[in-house]
C-alpha atoms as a PDB file:
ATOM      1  CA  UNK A   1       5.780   7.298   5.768  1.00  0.00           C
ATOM      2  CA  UNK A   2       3.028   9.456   4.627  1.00  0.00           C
ATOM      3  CA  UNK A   3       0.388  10.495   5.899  1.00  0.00           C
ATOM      4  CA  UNK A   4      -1.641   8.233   3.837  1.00  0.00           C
ATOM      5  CA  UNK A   5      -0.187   5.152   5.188  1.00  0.00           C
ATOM      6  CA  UNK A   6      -0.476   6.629   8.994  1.00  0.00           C
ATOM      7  CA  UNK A   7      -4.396   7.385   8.009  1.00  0.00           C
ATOM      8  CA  UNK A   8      -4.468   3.200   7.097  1.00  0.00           C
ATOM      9  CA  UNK A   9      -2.393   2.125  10.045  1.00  0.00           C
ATOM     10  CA  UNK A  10      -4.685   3.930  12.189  1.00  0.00           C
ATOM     11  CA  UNK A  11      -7.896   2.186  10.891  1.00  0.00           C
ATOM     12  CA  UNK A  12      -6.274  -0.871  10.916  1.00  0.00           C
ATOM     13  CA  UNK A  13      -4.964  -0.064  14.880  1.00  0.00           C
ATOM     14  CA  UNK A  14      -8.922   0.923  15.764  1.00  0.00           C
ATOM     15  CA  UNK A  15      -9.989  -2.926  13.987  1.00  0.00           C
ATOM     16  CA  UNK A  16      -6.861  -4.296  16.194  1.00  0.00           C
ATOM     17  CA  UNK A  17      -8.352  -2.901  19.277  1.00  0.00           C
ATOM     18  CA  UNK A  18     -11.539  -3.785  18.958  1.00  0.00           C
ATOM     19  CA  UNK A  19     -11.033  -7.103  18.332  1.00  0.00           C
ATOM     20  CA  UNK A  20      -8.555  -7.246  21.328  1.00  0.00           C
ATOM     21  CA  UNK A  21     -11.238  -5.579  23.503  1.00  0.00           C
ATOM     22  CA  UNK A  22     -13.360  -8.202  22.467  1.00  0.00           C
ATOM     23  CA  UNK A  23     -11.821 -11.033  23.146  1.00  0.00           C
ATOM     24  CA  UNK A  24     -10.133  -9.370  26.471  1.00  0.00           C
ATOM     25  CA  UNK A  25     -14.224  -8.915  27.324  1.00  0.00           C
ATOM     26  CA  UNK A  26     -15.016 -12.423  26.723  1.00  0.00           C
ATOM     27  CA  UNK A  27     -12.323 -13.499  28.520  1.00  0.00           C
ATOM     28  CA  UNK A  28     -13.118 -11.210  31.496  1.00  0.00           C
ATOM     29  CA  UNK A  29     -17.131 -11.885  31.607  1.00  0.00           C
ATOM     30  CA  UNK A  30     -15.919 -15.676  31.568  1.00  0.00           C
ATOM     31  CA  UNK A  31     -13.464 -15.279  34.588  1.00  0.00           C
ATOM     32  CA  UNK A  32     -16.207 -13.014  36.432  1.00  0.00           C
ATOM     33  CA  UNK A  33     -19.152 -15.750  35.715  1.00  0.00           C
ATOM     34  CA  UNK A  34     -16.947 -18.590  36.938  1.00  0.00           C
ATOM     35  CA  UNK A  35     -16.138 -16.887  40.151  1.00  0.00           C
ATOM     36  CA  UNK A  36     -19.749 -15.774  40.796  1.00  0.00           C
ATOM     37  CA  UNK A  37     -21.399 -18.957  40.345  1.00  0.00           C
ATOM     38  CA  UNK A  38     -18.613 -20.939  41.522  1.00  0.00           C
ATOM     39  CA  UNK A  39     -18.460 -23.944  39.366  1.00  0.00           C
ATOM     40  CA  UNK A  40     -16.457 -24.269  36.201  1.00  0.00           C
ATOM     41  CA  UNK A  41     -18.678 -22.825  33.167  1.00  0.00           C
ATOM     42  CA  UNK A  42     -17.150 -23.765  29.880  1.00  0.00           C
ATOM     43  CA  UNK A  43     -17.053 -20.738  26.989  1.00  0.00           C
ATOM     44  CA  UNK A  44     -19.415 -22.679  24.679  1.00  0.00           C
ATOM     45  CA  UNK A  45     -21.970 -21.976  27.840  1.00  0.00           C
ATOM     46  CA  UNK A  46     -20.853 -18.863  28.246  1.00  0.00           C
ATOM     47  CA  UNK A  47     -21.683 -17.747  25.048  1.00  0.00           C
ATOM     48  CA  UNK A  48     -25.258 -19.232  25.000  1.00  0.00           C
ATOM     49  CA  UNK A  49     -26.077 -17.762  28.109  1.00  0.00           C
ATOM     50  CA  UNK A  50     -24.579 -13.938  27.157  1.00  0.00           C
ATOM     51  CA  UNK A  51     -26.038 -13.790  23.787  1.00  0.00           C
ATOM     52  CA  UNK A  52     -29.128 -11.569  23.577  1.00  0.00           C
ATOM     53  CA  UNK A  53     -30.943 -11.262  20.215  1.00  0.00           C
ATOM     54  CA  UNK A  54     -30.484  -7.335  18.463  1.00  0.00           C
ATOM     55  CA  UNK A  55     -33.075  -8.335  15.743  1.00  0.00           C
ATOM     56  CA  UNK A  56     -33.062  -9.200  12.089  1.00  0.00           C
ATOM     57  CA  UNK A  57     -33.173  -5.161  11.206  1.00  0.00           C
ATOM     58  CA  UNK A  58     -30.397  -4.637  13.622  1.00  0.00           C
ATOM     59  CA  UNK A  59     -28.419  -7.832  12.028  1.00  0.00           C
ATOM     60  CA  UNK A  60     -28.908  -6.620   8.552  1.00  0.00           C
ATOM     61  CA  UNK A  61     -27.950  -2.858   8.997  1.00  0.00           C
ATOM     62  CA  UNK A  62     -24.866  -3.816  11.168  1.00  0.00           C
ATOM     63  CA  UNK A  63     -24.057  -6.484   8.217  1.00  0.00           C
ATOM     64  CA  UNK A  64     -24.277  -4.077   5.384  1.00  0.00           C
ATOM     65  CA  UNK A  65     -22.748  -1.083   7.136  1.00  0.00           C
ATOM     66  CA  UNK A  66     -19.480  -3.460   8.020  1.00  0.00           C
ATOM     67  CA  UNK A  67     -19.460  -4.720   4.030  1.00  0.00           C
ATOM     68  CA  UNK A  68     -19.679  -1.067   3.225  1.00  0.00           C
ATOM     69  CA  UNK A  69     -16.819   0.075   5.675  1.00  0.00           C
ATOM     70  CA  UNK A  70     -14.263  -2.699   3.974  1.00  0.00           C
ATOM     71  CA  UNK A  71     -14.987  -1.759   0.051  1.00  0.00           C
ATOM     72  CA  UNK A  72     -14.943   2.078   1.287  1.00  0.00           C
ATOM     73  CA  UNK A  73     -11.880   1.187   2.937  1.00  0.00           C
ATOM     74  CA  UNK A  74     -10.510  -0.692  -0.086  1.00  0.00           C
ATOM     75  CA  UNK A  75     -11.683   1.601  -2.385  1.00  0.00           C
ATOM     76  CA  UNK A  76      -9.508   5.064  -0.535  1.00  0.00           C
ATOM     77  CA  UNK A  77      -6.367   3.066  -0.043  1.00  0.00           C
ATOM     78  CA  UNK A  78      -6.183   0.318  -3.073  1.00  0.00           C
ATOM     79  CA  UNK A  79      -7.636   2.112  -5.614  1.00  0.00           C
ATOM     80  CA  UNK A  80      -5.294   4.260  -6.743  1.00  0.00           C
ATOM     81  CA  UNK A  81      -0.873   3.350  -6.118  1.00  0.00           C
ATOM     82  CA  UNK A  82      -0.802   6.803  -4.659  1.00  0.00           C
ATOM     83  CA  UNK A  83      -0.519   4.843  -0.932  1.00  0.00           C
ATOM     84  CA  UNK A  84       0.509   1.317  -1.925  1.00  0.00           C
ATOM     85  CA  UNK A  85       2.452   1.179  -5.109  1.00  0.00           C
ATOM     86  CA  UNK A  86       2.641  -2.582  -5.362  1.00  0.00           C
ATOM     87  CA  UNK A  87      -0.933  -3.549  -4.276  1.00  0.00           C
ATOM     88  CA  UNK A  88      -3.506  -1.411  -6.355  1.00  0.00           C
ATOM     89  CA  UNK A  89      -6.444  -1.319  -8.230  1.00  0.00           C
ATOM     90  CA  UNK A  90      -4.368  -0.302 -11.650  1.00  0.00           C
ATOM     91  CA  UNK A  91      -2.157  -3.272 -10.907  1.00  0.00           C
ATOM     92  CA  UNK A  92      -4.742  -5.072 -12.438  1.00  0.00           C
ATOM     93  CA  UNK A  93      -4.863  -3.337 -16.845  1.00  0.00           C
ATOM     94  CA  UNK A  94      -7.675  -5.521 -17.825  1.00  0.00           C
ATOM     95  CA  UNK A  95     -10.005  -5.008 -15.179  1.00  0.00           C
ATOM     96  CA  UNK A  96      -9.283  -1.128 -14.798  1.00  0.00           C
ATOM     97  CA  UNK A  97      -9.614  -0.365 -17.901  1.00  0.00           C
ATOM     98  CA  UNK A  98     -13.146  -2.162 -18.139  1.00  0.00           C
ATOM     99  CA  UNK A  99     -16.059  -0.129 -17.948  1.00  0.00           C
ATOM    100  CA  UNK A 100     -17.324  -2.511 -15.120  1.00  0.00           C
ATOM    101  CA  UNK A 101     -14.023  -2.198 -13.384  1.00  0.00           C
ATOM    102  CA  UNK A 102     -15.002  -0.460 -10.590  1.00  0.00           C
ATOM    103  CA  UNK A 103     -18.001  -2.715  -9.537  1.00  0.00           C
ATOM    104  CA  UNK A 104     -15.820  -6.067 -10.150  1.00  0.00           C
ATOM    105  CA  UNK A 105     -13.531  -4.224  -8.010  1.00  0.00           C
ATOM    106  CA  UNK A 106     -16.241  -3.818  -5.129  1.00  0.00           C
ATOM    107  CA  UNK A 107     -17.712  -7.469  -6.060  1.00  0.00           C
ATOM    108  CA  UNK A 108     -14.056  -8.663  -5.152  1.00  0.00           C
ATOM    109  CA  UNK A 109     -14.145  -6.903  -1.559  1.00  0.00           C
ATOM    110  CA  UNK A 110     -17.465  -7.907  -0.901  1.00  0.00           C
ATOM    111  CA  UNK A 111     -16.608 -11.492  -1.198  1.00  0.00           C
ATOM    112  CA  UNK A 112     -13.906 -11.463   0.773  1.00  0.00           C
ATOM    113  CA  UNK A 113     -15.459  -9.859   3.454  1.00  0.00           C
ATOM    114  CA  UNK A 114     -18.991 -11.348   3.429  1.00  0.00           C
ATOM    115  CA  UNK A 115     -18.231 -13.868   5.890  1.00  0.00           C
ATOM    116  CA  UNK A 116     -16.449 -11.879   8.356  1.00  0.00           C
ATOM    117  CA  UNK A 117     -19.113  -9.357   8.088  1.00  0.00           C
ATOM    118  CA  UNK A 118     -21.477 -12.293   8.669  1.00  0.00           C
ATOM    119  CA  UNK A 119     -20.069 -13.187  11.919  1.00  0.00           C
ATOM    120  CA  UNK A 120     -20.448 -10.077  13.265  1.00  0.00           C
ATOM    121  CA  UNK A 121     -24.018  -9.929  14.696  1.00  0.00           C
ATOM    122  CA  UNK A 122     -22.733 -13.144  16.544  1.00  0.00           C
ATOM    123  CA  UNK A 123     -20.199 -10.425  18.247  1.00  0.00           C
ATOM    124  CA  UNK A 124     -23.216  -8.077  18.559  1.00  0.00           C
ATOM    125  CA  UNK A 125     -25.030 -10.701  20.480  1.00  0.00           C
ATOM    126  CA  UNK A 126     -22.529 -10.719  23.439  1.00  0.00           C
ATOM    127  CA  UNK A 127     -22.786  -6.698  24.076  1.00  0.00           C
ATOM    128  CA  UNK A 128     -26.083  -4.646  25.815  1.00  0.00           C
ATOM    129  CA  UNK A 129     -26.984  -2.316  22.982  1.00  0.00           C
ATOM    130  CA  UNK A 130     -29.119   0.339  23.571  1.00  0.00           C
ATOM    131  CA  UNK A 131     -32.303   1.665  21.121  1.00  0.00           C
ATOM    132  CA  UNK A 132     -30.270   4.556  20.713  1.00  0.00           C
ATOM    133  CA  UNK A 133     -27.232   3.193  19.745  1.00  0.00           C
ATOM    134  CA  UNK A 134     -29.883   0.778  16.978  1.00  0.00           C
ATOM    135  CA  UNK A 135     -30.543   4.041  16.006  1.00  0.00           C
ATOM    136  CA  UNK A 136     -27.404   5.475  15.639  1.00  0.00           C
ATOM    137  CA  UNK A 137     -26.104   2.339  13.462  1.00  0.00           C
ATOM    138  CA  UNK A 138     -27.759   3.677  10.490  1.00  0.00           C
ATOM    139  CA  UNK A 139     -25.032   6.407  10.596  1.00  0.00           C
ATOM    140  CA  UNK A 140     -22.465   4.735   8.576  1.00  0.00           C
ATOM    141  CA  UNK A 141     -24.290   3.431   5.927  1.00  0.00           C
ATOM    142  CA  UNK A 142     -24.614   6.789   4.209  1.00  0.00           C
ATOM    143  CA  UNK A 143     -21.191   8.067   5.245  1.00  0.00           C
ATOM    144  CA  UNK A 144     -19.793   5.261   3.880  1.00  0.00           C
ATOM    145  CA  UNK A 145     -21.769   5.267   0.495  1.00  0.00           C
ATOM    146  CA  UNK A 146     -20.152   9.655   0.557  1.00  0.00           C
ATOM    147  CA  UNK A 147     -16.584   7.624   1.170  1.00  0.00           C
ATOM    148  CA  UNK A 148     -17.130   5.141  -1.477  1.00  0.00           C
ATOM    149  CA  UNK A 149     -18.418   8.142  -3.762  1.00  0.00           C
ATOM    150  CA  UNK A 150     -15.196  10.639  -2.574  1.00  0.00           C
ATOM    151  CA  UNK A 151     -12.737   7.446  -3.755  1.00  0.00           C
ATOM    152  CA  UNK A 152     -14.482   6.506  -6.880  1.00  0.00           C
ATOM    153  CA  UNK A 153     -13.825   9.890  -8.194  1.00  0.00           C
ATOM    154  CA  UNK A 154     -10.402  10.324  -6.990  1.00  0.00           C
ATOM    155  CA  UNK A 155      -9.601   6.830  -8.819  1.00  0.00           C
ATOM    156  CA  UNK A 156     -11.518   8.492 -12.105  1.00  0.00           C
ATOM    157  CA  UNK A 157      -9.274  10.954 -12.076  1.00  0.00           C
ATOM    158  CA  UNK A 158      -6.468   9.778 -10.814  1.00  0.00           C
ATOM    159  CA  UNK A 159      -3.581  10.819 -11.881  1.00  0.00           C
ATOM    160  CA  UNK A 160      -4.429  14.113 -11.565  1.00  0.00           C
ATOM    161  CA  UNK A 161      -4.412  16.117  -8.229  1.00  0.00           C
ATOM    162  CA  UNK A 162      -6.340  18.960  -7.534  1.00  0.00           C
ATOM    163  CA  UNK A 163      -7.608  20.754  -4.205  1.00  0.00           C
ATOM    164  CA  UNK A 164     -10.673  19.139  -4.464  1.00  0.00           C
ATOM    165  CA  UNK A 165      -9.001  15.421  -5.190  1.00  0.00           C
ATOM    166  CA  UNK A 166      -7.536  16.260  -1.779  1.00  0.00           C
ATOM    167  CA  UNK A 167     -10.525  17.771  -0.205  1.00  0.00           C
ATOM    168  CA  UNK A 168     -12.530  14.487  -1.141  1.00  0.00           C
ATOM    169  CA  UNK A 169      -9.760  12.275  -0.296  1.00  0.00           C
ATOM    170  CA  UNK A 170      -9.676  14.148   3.604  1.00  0.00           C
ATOM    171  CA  UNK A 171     -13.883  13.269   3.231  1.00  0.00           C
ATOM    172  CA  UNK A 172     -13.480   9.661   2.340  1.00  0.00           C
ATOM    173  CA  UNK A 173     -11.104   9.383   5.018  1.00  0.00           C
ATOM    174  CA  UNK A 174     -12.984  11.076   7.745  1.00  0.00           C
ATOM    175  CA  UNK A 175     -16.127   9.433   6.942  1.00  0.00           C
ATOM    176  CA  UNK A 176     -14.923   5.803   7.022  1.00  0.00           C
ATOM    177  CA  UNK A 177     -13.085   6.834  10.284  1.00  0.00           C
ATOM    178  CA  UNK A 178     -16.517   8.084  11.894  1.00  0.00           C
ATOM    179  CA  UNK A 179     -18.389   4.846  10.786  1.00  0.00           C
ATOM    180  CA  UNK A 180     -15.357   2.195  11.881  1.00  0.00           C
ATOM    181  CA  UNK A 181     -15.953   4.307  15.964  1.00  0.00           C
ATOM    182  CA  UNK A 182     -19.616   4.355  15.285  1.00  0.00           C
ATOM    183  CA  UNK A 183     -19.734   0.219  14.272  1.00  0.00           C
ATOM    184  CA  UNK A 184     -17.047  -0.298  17.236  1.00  0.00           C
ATOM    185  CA  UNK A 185     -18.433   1.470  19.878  1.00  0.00           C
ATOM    186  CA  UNK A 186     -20.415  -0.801  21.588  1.00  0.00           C
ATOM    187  CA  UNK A 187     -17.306  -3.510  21.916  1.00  0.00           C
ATOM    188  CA  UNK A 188     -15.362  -0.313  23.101  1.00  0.00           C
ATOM    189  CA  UNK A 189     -18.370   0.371  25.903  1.00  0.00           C
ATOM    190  CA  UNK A 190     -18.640  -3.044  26.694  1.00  0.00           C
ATOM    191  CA  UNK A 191     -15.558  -3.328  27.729  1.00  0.00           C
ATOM    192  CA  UNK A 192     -14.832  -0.147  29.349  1.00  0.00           C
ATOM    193  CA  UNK A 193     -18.430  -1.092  31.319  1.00  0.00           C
ATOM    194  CA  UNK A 194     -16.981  -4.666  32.163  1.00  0.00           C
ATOM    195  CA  UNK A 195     -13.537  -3.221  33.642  1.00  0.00           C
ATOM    196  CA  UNK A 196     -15.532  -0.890  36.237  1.00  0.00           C
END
């Protein structure tokens, strides 16, 4: 296994434990609400009462930057069959070859993840989030647009390798690693906060 497929498992592990974290801090502010006010308080409740409002700008960066994150990360590892041979971008002659390729390309990703990245200000909702961190969720937006940019010229190129195809590819990589921590983070405090 190379170290391309060790990059993607790692991504994918970060997505894993976020969700986990979630759902282990849900299922921990739930216990710790039922024992406080003891009576029974069903989840549906639960979530009413925990959700606090980030704010349509808030909503609509986190939304965008999470779209972004997916076709950046679609774009570095299913672009191009150097890291999965049988699912790939040139698996597909009629569309890669088509001037508009790339964009029908994105256009797929974005619909498939549209509505997970729709659900996520719902997931927002349930975590404290400070002005700085509002702030600081502008961040991956334009490291994700460098990502996108790094992949769409290693795919133009592709198959030719040079030091810089590398160099871009280590960019795209580190870039969409810095924006999945940066869009995480507040599940990751959360959590860590509600285990004190």
């Amino acid at each position: 296994m190379g170290w391309d497929s060790v990059s993607f498992l790692l991504l994918l592990a970060f997505l894993v434990a976020g969700l986990c974290s979630h759902i282990m801090y849900m299922d921990k502010m739930h216990k710790r609400i039922s024992v406080l006010s003891n009576i029974k308080v069903s989840k549906n409740r639960l979530y009413m009462g925990l959700s606090i409002p980030h704010g349509s700008n808030f909503n609509s960066v986190a939304i965008s930057a999470w779209i972004l994150f997916f076709i950046a990360l679609a774009y570095l590892y299913f672009l191009t069959p150097a890291v999965f041979d049988r699912f790939n971008y040139f698996r597909l002659p009629v569309m890669a070859s088509s001037p508009f390729g790339f964009l029908v390309f994105a256009t797929w990703i974005f619909l498939l993840t549209v509505l997970v990245s729709a659900y996520l200000p719902r997931i927002y909702s349930f975590y404290e989030i400070s002005k700085g961190f509002k702030t600081a969720i502008l961040l991956p937006s334009p490291l994700l647009v460098i990502s996108l940019l790094c992949s769409a010229y290693i795919g133009t190129i592709y198959p030719m390798f040079t030091s810089l195809t590398d160099l871009a590819w280590k960019a795209s990589f580190l870039t969409l690693l810095i924006s999945e921590l940066v869009l995480l983070s507040p599940i990751f405090i959360g959590y860590a906060e509600v285990n004190r």
